[in-house]
Protein backbone atom coordinates (compact mmCIF):
# COMPACT_ATOMS: atom_id res chain seq x y z
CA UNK A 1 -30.38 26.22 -7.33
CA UNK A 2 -30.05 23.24 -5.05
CA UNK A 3 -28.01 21.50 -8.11
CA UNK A 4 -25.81 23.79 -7.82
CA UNK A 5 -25.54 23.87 -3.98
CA UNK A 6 -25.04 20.25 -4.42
CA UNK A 7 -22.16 20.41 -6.65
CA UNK A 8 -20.30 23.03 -4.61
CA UNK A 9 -21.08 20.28 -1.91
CA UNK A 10 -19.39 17.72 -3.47
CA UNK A 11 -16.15 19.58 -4.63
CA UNK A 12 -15.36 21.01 -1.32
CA UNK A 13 -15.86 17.17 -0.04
CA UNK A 14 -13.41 16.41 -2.48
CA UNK A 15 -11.18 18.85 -1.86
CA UNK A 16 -10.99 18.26 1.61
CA UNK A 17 -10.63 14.59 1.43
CA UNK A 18 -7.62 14.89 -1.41
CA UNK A 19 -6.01 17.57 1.31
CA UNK A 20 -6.18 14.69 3.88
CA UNK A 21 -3.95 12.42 1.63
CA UNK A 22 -1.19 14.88 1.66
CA UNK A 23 2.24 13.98 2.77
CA UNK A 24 3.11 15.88 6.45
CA UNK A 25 5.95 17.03 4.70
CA UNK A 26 7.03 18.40 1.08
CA UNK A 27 8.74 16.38 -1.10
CA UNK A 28 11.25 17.04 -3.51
CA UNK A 29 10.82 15.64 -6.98
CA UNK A 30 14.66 13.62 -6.74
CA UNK A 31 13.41 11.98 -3.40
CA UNK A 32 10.05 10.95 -4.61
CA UNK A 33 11.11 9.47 -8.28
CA UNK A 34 14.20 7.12 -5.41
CA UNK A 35 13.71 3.42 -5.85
CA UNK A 36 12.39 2.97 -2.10
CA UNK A 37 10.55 5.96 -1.50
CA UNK A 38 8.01 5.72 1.43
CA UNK A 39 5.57 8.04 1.77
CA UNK A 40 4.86 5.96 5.63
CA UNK A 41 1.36 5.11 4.92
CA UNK A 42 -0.23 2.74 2.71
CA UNK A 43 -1.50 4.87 -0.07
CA UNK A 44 1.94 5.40 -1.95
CA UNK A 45 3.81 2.81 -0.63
CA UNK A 46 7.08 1.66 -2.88
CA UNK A 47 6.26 -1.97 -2.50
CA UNK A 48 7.90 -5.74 -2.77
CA UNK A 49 9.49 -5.75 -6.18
CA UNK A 50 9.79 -1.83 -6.52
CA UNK A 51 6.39 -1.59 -7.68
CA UNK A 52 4.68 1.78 -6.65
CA UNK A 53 1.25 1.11 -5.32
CA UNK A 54 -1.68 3.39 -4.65
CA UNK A 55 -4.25 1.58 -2.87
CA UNK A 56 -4.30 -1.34 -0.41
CA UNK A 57 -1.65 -2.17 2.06
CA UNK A 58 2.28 -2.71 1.75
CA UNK A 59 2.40 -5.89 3.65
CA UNK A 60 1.11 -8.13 1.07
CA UNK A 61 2.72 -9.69 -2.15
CA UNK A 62 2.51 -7.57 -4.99
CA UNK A 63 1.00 -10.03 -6.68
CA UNK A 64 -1.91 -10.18 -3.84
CA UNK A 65 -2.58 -6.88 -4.09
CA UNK A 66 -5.89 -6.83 -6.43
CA UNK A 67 -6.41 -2.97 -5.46
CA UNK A 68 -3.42 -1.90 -6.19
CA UNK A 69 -2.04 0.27 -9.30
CA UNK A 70 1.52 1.24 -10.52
CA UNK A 71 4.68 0.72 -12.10
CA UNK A 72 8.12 -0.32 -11.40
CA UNK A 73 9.99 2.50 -9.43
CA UNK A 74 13.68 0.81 -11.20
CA UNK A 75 12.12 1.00 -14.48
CA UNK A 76 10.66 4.30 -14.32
CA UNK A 77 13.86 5.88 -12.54
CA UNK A 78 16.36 4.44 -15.29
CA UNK A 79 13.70 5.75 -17.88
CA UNK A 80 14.01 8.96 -16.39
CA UNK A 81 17.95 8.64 -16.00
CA UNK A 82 18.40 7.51 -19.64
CA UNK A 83 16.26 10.29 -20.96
CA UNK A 84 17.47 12.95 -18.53
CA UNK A 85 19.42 14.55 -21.10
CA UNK A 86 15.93 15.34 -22.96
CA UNK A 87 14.12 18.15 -21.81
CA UNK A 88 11.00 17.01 -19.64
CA UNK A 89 7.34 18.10 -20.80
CA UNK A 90 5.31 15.30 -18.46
CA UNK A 91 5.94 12.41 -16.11
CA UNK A 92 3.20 10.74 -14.48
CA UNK A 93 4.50 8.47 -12.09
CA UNK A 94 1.24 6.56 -11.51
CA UNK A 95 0.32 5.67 -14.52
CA UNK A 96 3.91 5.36 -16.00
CA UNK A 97 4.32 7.79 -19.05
CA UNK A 98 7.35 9.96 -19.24
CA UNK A 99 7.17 12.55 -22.19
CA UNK A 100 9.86 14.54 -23.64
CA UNK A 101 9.98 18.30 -25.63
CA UNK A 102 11.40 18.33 -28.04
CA UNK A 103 15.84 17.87 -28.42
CA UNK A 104 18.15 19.14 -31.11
CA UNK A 105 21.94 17.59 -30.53
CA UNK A 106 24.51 20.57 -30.66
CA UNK A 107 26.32 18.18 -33.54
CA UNK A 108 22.83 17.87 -35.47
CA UNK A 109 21.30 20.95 -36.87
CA UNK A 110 18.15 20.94 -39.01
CA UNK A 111 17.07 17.55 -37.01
CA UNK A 112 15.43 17.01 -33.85
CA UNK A 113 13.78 14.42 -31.51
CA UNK A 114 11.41 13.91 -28.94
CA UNK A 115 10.76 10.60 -26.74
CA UNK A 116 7.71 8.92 -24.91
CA UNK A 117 8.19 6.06 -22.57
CA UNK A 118 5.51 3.81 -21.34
CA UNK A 119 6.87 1.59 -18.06
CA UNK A 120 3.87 -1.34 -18.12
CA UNK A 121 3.95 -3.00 -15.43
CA UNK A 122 5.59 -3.76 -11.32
CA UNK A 123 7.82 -5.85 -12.39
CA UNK A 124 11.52 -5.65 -13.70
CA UNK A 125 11.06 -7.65 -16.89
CA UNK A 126 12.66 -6.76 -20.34
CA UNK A 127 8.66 -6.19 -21.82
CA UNK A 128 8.04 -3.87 -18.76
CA UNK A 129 9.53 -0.73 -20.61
CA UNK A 130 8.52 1.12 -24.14
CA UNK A 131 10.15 4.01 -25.97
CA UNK A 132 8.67 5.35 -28.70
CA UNK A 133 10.90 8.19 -30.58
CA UNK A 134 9.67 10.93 -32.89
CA UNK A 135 12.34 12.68 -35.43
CA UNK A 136 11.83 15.28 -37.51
CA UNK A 137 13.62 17.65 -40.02
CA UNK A 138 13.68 20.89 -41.14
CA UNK A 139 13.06 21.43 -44.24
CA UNK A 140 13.21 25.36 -45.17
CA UNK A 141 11.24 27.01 -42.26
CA UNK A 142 9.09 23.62 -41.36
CA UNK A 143 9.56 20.96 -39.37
CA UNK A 144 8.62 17.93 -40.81
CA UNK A 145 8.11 14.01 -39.52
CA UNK A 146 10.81 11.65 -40.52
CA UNK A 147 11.56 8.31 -40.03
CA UNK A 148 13.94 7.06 -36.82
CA UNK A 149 16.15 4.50 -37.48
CA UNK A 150 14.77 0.74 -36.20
CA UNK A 151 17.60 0.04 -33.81
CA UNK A 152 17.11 3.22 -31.97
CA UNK A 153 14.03 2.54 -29.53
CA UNK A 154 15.54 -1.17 -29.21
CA UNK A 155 19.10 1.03 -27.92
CA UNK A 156 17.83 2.98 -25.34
CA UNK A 157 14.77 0.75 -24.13
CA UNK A 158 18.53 -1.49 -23.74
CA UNK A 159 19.83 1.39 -21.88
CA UNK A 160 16.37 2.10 -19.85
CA UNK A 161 16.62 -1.60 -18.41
CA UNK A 162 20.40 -1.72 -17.61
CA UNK A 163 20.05 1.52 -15.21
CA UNK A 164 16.76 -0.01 -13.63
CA UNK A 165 19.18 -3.36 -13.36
CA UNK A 166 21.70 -1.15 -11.87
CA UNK A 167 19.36 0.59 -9.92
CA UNK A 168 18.23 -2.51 -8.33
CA UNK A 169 21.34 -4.04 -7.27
CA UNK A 170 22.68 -0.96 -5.38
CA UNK A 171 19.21 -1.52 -3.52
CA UNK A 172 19.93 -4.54 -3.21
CA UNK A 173 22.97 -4.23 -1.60
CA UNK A 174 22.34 -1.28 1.08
């Protein structure tokens, strides 16, 4: 009985504590995913070299910050841009994975593809981004895997950096 006391405890504890880190105001999804975004405390803070960090404060280097978790807001915006014509299953902004459902192109029936991108790191660097694509086939009722074409993930992880690039220089010059 007290076990279980204990646990209730604990989860209304952490309940309460994760309702204190709340924003004072909603969000909306475009305004958080912005190269820049400031939540105006530490805890979220878009930070030096548009690297999103969690934990520790926004005043240090990026480098400095030993606490501190995330990816590159340019990188993970132009992943999001490049793929936007993909439906969205998941994005999780913290730890930098952006999954896709599944696509079929209007010009391609009988084939479709889903993408996963991995952003690795703060920094805007050409080994900070990976795509990995899925294709498949149908073949009667069935969809079955099939191989993607080599040059593909090297296209768009091209196209992912370019629009983070892009991204960075109109920040740059506001």
């Amino acid at each position: 009985m007290y076990c279980r006391a204990a646990v209730y405890a604990s989860l209304v504890a952490m309940i309460a504590t994760l309702n204190a880190c709340g924003a004072s105001r909603p969000v909306s999804q475009s305004e958080y995913f912005q190269p820049g975004y400031n939540t105006g405390g530490a805890a979220g803070r878009v930070a030096g070299d548009g690297g999103l960090t969690l934990f520790g404060s926004g005043n240090k280097a990026p480098a400095d910050q030993g606490a501190g978790l995330g990816v590159n807001a340019y990188l993970w915006r132009g992943a999001l841009d490049t793929l936007s014509f993909m439906p969205l299953a998941s994005a999780d902004p913290f730890g930098g994975v952006i999954i896709t459902d599944w696509y079929q192109p209007p010009t391609a029936s009988g084939e479709r593809f889903k993408a996963t991108a991995y952003i690795l790191g703060r920094q805007l660097r050409a080994d900070g981004v990976r795509i990995s694509i899925f294709r498949q086939v149908q073949q009667g009722s069935q969809w079955v895997d099939a191989p993607v074409a080599s040059s593909t993930t090297g296209e768009i992880e091209n196209k992912v950096l370019a629009r983070a690039r892009e991204l960075r220089a109109q920040s740059a010059s506001n």
